[in-house]
Protein backbone atom coordinates (compact mmCIF):
# COMPACT_ATOMS: atom_id res chain seq x y z
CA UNK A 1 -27.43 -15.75 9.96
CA UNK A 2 -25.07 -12.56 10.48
CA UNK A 3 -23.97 -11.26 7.22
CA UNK A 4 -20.08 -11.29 8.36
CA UNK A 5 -21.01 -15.62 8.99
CA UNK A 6 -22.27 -15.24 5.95
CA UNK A 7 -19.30 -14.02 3.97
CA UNK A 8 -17.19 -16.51 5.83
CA UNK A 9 -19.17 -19.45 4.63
CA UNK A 10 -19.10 -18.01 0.84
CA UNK A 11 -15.69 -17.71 1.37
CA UNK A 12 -14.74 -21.11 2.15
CA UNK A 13 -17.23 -22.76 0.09
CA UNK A 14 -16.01 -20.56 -2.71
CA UNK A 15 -12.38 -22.43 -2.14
CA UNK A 16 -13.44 -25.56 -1.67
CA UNK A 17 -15.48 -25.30 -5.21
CA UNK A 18 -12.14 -23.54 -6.65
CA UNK A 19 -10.17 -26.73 -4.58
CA UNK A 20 -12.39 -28.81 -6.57
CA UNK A 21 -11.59 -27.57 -10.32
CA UNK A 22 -9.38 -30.04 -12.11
CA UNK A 23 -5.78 -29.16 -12.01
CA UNK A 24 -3.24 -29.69 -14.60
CA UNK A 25 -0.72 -31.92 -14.07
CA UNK A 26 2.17 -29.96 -13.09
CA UNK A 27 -0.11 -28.34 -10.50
CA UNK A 28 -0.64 -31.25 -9.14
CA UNK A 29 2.75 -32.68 -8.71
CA UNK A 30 3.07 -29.81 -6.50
CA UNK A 31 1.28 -29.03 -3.61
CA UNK A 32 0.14 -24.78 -3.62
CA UNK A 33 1.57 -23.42 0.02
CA UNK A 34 -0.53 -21.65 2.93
CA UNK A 35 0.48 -18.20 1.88
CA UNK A 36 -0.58 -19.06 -2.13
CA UNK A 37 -4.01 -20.37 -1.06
CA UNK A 38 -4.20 -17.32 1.15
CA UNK A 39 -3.33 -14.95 -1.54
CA UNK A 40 -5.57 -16.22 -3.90
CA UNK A 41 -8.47 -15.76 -1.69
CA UNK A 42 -7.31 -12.10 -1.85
CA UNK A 43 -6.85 -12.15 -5.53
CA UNK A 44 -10.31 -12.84 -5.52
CA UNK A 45 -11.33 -10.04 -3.58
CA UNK A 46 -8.98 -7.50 -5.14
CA UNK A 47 -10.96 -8.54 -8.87
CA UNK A 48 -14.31 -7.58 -7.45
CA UNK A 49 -13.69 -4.70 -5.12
CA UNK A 50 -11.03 -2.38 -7.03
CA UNK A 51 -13.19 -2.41 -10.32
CA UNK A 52 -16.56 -2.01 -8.30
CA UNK A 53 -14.22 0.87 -6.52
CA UNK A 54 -13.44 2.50 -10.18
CA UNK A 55 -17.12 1.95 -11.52
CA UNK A 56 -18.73 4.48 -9.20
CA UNK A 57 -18.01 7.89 -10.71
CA UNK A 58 -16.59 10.75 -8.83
CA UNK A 59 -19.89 12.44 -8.30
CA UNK A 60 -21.56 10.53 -6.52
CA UNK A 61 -18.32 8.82 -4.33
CA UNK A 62 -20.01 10.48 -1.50
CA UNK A 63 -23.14 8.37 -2.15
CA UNK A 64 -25.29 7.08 0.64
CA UNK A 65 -28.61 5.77 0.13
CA UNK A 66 -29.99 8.74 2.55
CA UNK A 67 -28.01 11.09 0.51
CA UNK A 68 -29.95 9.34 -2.71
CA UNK A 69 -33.40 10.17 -1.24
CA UNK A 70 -34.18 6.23 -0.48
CA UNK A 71 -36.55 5.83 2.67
CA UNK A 72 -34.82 4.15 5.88
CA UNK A 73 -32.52 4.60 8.66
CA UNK A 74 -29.07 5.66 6.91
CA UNK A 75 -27.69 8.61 9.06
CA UNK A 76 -24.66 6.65 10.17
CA UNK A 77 -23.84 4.09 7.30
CA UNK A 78 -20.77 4.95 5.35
CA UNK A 79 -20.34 6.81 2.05
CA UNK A 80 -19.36 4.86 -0.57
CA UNK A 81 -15.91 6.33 -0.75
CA UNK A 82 -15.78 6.04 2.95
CA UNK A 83 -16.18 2.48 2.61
CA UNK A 84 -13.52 2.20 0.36
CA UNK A 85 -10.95 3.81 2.16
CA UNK A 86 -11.95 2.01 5.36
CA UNK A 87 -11.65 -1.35 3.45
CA UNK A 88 -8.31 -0.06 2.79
CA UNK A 89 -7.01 1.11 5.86
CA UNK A 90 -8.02 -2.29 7.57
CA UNK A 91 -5.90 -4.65 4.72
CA UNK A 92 -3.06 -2.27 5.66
CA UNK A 93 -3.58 -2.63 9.34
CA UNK A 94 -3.87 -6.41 8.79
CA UNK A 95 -1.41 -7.14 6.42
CA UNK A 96 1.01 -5.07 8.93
CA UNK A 97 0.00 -7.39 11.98
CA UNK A 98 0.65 -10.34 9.94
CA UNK A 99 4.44 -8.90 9.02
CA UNK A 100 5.05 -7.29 12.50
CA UNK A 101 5.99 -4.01 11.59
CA UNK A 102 4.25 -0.48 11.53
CA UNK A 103 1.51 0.23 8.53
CA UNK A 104 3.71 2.03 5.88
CA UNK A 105 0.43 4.00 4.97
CA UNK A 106 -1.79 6.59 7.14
CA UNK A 107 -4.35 4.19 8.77
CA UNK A 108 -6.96 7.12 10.18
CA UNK A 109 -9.73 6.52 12.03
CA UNK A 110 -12.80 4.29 11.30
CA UNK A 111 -13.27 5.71 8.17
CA UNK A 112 -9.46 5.50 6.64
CA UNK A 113 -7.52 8.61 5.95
CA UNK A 114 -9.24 11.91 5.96
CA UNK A 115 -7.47 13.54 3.78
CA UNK A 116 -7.85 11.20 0.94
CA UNK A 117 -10.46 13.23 -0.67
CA UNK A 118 -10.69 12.14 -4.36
CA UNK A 119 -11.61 9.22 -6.33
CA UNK A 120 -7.89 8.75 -7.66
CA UNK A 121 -6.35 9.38 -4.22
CA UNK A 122 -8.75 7.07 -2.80
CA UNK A 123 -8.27 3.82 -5.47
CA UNK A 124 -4.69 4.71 -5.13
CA UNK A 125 -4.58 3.96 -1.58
CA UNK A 126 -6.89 1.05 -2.37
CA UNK A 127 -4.46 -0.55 -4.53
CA UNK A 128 -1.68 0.23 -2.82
CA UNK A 129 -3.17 -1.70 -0.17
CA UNK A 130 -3.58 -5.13 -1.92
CA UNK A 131 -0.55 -4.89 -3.12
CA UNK A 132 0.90 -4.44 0.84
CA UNK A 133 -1.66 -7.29 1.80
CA UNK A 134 -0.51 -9.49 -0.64
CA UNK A 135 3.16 -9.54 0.35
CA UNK A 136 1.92 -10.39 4.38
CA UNK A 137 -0.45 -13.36 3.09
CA UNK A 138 2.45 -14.73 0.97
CA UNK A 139 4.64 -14.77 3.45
CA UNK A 140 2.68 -17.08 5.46
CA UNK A 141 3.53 -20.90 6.44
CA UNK A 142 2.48 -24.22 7.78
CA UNK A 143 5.04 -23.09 10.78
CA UNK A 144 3.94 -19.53 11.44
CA UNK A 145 -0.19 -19.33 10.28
CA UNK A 146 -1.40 -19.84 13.83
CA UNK A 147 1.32 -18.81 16.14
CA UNK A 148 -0.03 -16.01 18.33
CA UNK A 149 1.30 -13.10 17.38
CA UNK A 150 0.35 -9.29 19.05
CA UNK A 151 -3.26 -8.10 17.64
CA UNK A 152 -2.91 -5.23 14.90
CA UNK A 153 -5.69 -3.29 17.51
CA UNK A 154 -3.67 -2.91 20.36
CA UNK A 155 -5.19 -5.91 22.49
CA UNK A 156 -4.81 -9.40 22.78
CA UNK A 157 -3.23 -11.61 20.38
CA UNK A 158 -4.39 -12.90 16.99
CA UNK A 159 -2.80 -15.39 14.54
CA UNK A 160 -1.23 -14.57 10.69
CA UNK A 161 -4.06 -17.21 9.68
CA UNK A 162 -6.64 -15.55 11.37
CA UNK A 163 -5.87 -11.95 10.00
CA UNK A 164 -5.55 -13.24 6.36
CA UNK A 165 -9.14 -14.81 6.97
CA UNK A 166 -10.35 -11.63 8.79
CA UNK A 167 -9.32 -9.45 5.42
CA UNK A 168 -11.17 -11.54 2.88
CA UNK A 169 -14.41 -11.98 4.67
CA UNK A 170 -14.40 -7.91 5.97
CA UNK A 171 -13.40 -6.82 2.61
CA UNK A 172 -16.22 -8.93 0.91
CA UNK A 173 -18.80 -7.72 3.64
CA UNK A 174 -17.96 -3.72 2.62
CA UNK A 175 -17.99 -5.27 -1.38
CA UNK A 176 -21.52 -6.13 -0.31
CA UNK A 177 -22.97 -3.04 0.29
CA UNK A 178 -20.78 -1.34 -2.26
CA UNK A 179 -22.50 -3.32 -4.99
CA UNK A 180 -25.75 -1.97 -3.21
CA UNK A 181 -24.76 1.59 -3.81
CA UNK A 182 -23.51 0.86 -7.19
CA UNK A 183 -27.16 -0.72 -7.97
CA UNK A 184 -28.77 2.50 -6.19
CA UNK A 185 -27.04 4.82 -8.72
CA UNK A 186 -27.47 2.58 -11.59
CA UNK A 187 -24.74 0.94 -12.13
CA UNK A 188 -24.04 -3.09 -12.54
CA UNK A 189 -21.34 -4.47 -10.43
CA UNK A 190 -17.91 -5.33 -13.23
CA UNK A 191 -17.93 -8.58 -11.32
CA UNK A 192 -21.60 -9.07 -11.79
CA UNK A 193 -21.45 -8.04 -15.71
CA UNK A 194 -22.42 -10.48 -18.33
């Protein structure tokens, strides 16, 4: 199965087991709305990838398993910072497809913004961006989750439903090999911590 299938089904199996858990009472009275189940997917994300994005020290944010001597084909995977940033860059550009309106942050290219060169620049912009991506998936409703609005890439059309789904499952794919890295240098994911 592709990894990025994979992720998906964690994800949704993950909410259906958290959909599961027995509410209290008042919770129940009370229905949660689109944009709260939404966000809480990406709460759920934001607890595993900022502190896995903090645990890797500033030496080695340029890790890549080629750069850490491990045997295999690694020339073009990202750097661990690189992934970061890129994770970043894409809630931004998702969140701001799902509100309509420009990024309010440098996107860059593939690999986020350049010139965010240290590890406190670079979990700044991280953070920054959860906190932009939770405002778009909060604002989401029964009435406007899958009306087709204009695709954050330039082509074609997307839905707000769609783009909150598409930021969970690619931020958990890049958490993936993250916690790899992490491993590589010796390091236990926080969410994986006893």
């Amino acid at each position: 199965m592709h990894p990025s299938r994979i992720a998906l089904v964690l994800l949704l199996t993950g909410g259906l087991a958290s959909a599961q858990a027995p509410a209290p009472k008042a919770a129940m009275d009370k229905a949660p709305s689109t944009g709260q189940v939404l966000d809480r997917q990406l709460a759920n994300l934001e607890r595993e990838f900022v502190p896995a994005a903090e645990a890797m020290p500033e030496a080695t944010f340029a890790f890549t398993p080629g750069s850490g001597g491990f045997k295999g084909e690694f020339k073009t995977v990202k750097t661990f910072a690189e992934q970061v940033r890129h994770v970043a860059s894409a809630n931004y550009m998702f969140a701001a497809g799902i509100l309509g309106e420009k990024a309010p942050a440098d996107l860059g290219g593939e690999n986020g913004p350049e010139a965010l060169k240290t590890k406190a620049e670079i979990v700044k912009y991280l953070k920054d961006s959860f906190a932009y991506a939770h405002k778009a998936l909060a604002g989401i409703t029964d009435a406007n989750a899958t009306t087709s609005i204009p695709s954050p890439w330039g082509k074609g059309t997307a839905t707000r439903l769609g783009l909150a789904t598409l930021t969970v499952s690619h931020g958990f794919d890049h958490y993936g090999q993250m916690a790899v890295y992490l491993r590589m240098n010796g390091i236990i994911p926080p969410a994986s911590r006893q």
